[in-house]
C-alpha atoms as a PDB file:
ATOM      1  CA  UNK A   1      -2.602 -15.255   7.260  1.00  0.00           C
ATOM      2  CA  UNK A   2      -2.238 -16.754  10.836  1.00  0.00           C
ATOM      3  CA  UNK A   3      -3.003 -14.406  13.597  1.00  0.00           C
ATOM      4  CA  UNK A   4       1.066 -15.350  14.488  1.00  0.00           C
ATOM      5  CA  UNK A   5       1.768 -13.727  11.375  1.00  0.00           C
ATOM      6  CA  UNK A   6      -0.741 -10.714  11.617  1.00  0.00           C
ATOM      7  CA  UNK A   7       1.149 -10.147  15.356  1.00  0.00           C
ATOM      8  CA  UNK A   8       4.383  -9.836  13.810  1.00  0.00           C
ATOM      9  CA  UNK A   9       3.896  -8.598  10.122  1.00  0.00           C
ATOM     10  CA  UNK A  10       5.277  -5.021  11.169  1.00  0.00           C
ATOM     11  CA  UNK A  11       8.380  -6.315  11.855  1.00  0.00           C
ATOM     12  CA  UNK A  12       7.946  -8.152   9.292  1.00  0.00           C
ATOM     13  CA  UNK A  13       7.442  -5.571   6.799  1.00  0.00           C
ATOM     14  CA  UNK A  14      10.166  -3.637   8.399  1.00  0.00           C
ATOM     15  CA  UNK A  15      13.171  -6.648   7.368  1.00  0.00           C
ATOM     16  CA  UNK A  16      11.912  -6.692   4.123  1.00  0.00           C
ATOM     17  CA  UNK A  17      14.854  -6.003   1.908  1.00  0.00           C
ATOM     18  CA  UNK A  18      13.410  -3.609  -0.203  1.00  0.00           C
ATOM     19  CA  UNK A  19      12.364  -1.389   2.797  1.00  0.00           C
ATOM     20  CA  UNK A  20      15.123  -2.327   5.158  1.00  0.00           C
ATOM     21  CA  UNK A  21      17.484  -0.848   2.068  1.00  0.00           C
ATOM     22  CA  UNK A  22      15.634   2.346   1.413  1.00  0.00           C
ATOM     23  CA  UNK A  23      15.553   2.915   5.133  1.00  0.00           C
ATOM     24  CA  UNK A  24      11.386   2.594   5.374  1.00  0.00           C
ATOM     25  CA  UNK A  25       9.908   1.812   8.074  1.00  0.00           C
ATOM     26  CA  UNK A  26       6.370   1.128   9.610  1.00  0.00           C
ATOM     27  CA  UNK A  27       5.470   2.612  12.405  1.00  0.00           C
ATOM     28  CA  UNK A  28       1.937   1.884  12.872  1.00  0.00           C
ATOM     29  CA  UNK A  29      -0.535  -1.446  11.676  1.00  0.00           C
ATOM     30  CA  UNK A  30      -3.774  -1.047  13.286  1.00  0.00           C
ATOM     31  CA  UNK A  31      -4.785  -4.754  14.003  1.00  0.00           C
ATOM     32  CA  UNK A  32      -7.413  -4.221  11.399  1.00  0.00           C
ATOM     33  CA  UNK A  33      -5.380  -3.406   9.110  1.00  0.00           C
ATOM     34  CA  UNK A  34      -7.498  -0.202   8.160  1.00  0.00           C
ATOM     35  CA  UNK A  35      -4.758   2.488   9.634  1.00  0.00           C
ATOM     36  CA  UNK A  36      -0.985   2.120   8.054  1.00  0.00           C
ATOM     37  CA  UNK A  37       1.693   4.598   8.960  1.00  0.00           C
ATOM     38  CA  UNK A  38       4.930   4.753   7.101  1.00  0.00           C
ATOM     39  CA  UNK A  39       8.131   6.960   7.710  1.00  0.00           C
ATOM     40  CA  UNK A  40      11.661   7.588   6.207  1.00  0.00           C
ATOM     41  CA  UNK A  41      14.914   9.236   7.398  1.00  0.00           C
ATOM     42  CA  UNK A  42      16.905  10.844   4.703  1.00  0.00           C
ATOM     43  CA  UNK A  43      20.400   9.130   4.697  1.00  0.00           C
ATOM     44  CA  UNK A  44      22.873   9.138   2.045  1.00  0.00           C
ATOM     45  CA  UNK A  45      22.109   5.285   1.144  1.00  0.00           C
ATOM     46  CA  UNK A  46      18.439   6.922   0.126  1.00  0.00           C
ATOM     47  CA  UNK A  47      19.101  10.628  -1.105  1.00  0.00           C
ATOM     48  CA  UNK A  48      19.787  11.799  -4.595  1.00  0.00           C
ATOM     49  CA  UNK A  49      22.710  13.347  -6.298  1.00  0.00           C
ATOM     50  CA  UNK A  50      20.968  17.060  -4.971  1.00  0.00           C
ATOM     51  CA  UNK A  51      20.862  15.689  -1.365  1.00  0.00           C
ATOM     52  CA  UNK A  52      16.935  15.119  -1.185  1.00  0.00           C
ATOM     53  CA  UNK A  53      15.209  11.683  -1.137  1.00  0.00           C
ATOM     54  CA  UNK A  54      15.759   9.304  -4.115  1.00  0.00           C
ATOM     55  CA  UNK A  55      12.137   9.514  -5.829  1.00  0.00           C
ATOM     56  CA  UNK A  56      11.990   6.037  -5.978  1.00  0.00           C
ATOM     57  CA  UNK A  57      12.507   5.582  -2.238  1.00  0.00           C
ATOM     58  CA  UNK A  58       9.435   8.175  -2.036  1.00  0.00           C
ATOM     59  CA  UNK A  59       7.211   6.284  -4.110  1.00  0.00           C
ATOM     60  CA  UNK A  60       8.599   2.924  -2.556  1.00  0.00           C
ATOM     61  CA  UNK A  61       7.123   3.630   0.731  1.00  0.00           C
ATOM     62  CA  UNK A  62       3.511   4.076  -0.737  1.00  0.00           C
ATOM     63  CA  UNK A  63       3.804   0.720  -3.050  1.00  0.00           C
ATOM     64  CA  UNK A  64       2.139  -2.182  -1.359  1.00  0.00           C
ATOM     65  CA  UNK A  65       0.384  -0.796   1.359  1.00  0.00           C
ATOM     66  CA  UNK A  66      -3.142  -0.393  -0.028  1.00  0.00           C
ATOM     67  CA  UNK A  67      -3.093  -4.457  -2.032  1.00  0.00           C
ATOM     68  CA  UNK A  68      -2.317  -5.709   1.592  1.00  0.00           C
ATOM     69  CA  UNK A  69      -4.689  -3.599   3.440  1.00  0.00           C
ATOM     70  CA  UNK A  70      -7.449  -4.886   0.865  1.00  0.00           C
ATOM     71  CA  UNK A  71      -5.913  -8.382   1.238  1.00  0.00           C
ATOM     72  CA  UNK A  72      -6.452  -8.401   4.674  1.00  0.00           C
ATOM     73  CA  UNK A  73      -9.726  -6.631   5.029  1.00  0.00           C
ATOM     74  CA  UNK A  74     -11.899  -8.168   2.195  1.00  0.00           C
ATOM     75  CA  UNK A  75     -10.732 -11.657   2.990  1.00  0.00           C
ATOM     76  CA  UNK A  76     -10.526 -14.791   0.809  1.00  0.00           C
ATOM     77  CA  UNK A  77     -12.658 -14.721  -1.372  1.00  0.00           C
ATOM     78  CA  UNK A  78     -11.291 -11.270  -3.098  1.00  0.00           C
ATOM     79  CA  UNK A  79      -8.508 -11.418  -5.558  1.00  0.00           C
ATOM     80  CA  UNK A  80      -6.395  -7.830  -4.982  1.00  0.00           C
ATOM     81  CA  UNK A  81      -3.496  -6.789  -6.946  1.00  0.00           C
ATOM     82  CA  UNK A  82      -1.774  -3.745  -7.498  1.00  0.00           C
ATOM     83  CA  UNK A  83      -2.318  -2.296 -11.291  1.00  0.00           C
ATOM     84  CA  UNK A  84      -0.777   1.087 -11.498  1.00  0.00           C
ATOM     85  CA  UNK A  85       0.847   4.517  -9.978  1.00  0.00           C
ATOM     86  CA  UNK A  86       1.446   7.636 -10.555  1.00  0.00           C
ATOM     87  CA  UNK A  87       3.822  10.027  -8.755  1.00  0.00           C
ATOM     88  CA  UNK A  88       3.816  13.667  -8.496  1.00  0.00           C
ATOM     89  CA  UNK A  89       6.670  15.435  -6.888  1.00  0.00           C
ATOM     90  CA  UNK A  90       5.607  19.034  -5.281  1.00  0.00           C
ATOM     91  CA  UNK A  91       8.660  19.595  -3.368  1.00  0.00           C
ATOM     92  CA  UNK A  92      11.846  18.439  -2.863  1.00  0.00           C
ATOM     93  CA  UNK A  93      12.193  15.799   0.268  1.00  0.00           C
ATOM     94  CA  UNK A  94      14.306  16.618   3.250  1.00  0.00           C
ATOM     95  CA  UNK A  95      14.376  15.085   6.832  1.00  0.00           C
ATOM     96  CA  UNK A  96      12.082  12.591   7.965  1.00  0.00           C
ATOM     97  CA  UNK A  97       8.980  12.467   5.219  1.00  0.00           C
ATOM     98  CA  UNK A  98       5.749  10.361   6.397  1.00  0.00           C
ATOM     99  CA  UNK A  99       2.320   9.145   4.995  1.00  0.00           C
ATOM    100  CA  UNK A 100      -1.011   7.552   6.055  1.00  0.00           C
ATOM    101  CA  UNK A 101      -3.220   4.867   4.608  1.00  0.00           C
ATOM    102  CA  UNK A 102      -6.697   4.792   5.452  1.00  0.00           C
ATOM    103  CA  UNK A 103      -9.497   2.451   5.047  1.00  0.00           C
ATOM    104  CA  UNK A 104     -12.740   3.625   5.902  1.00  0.00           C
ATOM    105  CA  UNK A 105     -16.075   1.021   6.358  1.00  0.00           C
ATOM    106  CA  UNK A 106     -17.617   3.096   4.072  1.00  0.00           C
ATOM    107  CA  UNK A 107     -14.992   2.174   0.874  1.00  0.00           C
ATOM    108  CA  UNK A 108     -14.631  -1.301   1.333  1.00  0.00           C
ATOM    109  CA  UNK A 109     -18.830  -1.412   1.567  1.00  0.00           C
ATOM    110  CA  UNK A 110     -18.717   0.218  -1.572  1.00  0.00           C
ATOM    111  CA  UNK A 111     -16.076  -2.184  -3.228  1.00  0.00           C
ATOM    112  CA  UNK A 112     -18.044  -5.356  -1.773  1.00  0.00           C
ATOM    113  CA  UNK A 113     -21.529  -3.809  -3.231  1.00  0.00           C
ATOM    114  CA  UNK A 114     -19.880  -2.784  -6.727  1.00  0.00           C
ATOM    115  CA  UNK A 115     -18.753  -6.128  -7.306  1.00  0.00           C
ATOM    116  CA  UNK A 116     -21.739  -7.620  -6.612  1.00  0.00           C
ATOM    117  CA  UNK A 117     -22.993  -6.582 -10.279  1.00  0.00           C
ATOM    118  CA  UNK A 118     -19.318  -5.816 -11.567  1.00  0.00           C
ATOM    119  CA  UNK A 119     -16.676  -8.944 -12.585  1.00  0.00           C
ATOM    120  CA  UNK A 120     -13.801  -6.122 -11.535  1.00  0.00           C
ATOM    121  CA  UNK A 121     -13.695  -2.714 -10.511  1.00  0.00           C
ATOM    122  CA  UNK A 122     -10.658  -0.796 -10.057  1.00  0.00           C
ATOM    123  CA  UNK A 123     -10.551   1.508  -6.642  1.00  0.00           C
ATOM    124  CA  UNK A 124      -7.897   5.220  -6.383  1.00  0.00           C
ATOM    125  CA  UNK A 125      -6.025   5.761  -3.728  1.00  0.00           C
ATOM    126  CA  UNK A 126      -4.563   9.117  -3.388  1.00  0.00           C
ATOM    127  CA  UNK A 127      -1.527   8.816  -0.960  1.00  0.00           C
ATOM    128  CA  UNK A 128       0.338  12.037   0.160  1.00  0.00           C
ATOM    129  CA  UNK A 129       3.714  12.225   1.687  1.00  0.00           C
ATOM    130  CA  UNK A 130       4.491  15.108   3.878  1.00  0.00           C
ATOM    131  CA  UNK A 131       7.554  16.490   5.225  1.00  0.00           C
ATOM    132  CA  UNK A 132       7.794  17.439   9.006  1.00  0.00           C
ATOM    133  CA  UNK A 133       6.285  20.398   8.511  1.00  0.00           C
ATOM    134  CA  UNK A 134       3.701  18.879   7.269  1.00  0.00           C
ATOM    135  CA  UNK A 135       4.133  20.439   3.598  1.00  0.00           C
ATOM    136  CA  UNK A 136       3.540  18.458   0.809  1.00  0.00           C
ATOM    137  CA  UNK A 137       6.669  16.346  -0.487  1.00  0.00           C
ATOM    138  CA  UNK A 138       4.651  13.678  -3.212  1.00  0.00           C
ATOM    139  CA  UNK A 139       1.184  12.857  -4.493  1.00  0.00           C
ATOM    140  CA  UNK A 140       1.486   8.973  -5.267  1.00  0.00           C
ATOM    141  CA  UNK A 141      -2.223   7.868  -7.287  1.00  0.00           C
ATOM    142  CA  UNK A 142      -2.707   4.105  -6.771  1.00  0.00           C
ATOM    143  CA  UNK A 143      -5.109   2.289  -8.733  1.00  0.00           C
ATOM    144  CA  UNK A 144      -5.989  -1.495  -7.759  1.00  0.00           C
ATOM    145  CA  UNK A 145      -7.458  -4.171  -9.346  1.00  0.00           C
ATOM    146  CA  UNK A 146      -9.835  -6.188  -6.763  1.00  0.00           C
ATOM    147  CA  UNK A 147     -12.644  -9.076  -8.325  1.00  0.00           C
ATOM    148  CA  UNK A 148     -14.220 -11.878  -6.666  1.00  0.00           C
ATOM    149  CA  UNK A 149     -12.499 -15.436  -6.513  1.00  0.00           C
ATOM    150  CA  UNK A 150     -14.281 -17.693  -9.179  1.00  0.00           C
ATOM    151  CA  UNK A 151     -15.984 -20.688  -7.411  1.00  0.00           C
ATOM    152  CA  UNK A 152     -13.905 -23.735  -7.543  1.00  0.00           C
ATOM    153  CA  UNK A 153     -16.697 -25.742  -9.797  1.00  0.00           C
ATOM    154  CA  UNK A 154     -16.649 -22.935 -12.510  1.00  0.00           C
ATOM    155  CA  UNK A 155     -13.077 -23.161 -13.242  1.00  0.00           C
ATOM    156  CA  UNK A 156     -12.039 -25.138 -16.222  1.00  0.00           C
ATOM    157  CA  UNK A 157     -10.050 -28.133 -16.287  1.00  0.00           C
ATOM    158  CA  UNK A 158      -7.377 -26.478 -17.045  1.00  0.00           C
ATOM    159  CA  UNK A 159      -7.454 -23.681 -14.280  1.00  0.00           C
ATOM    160  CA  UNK A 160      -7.105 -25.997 -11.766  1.00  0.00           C
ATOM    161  CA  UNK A 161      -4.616 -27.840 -12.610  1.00  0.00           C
END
């Protein structure tokens, strides 16, 4: 990604549909891309038939945002892709609800030194989403699927075409 790109990517991220429609935005990408911060108003375009947020909505703000970070931080020659969630409501959503992503040195050392001896490894993210008050809304578990690229010389024929 260009550093153009990088710049504006929060903007970005904030037009795309998906987010744009659920009312999601971004308010914080550290340069890094190690610190995310997400937010979302409830409106009636995003609440449910009780008048709290739509779950999907709630686990829609936690869906890319650790794939990209990884992206981003390991570089090219990592292969990242989300592989599965789980969501745990604790409370019904009201207001504005929020949530962090953090990448500390210390986990992506460990992901670069585990795949040093491993073809794959599969990294959790626990991601939290928090009312105002700071109580509890959602639990969202992420699990990701990160390998090393393949050198270009041991693909098959077939791979690179």
């Amino acid at each position: 990604m260009t550093k153009a790109w990088k710049r504006h990517m929060r903007w970005f991220l904030n037009l795309y549909p998906p987010f744009l429609g659920a009312g999601i935005r971004v308010r914080r990408l550290q340069p890094d891309w190690k610190a995310i911060d997400v937010e979302m108003k409830l409106r009636f375009w995003n609440s449910n038939y009780v008048g709290t947020h739509f779950g999907g909505s709630l686990y829609s703000m936690t869906d890319p945002f650790y794939m990209l970070m990884l992206i981003e931080t390991l570089g090219r020659d990592y292969i990242v892709w989300d592989k599965s969630a789980t969501i745990r409501f604790r409370k019904p959503g009201k207001g504005k609800v929020r949530t962090e992503f953090r990448l500390a040195d210390a986990q992506l050392d460990e992901i670069r030194d585990k795949l040093k001896t491993q073809d794959k490894i599969e990294p959790t993210f626990l991601v939290e989403v928090r009312d105002e008050s700071g109580a509890l809304v959602a639990e969202v578990e992420k699990v990701l699927h990160v390998r090393r690229k393949q050198p270009e010389n041991s693909k098959s024929i077939s791979d690179r075409i």
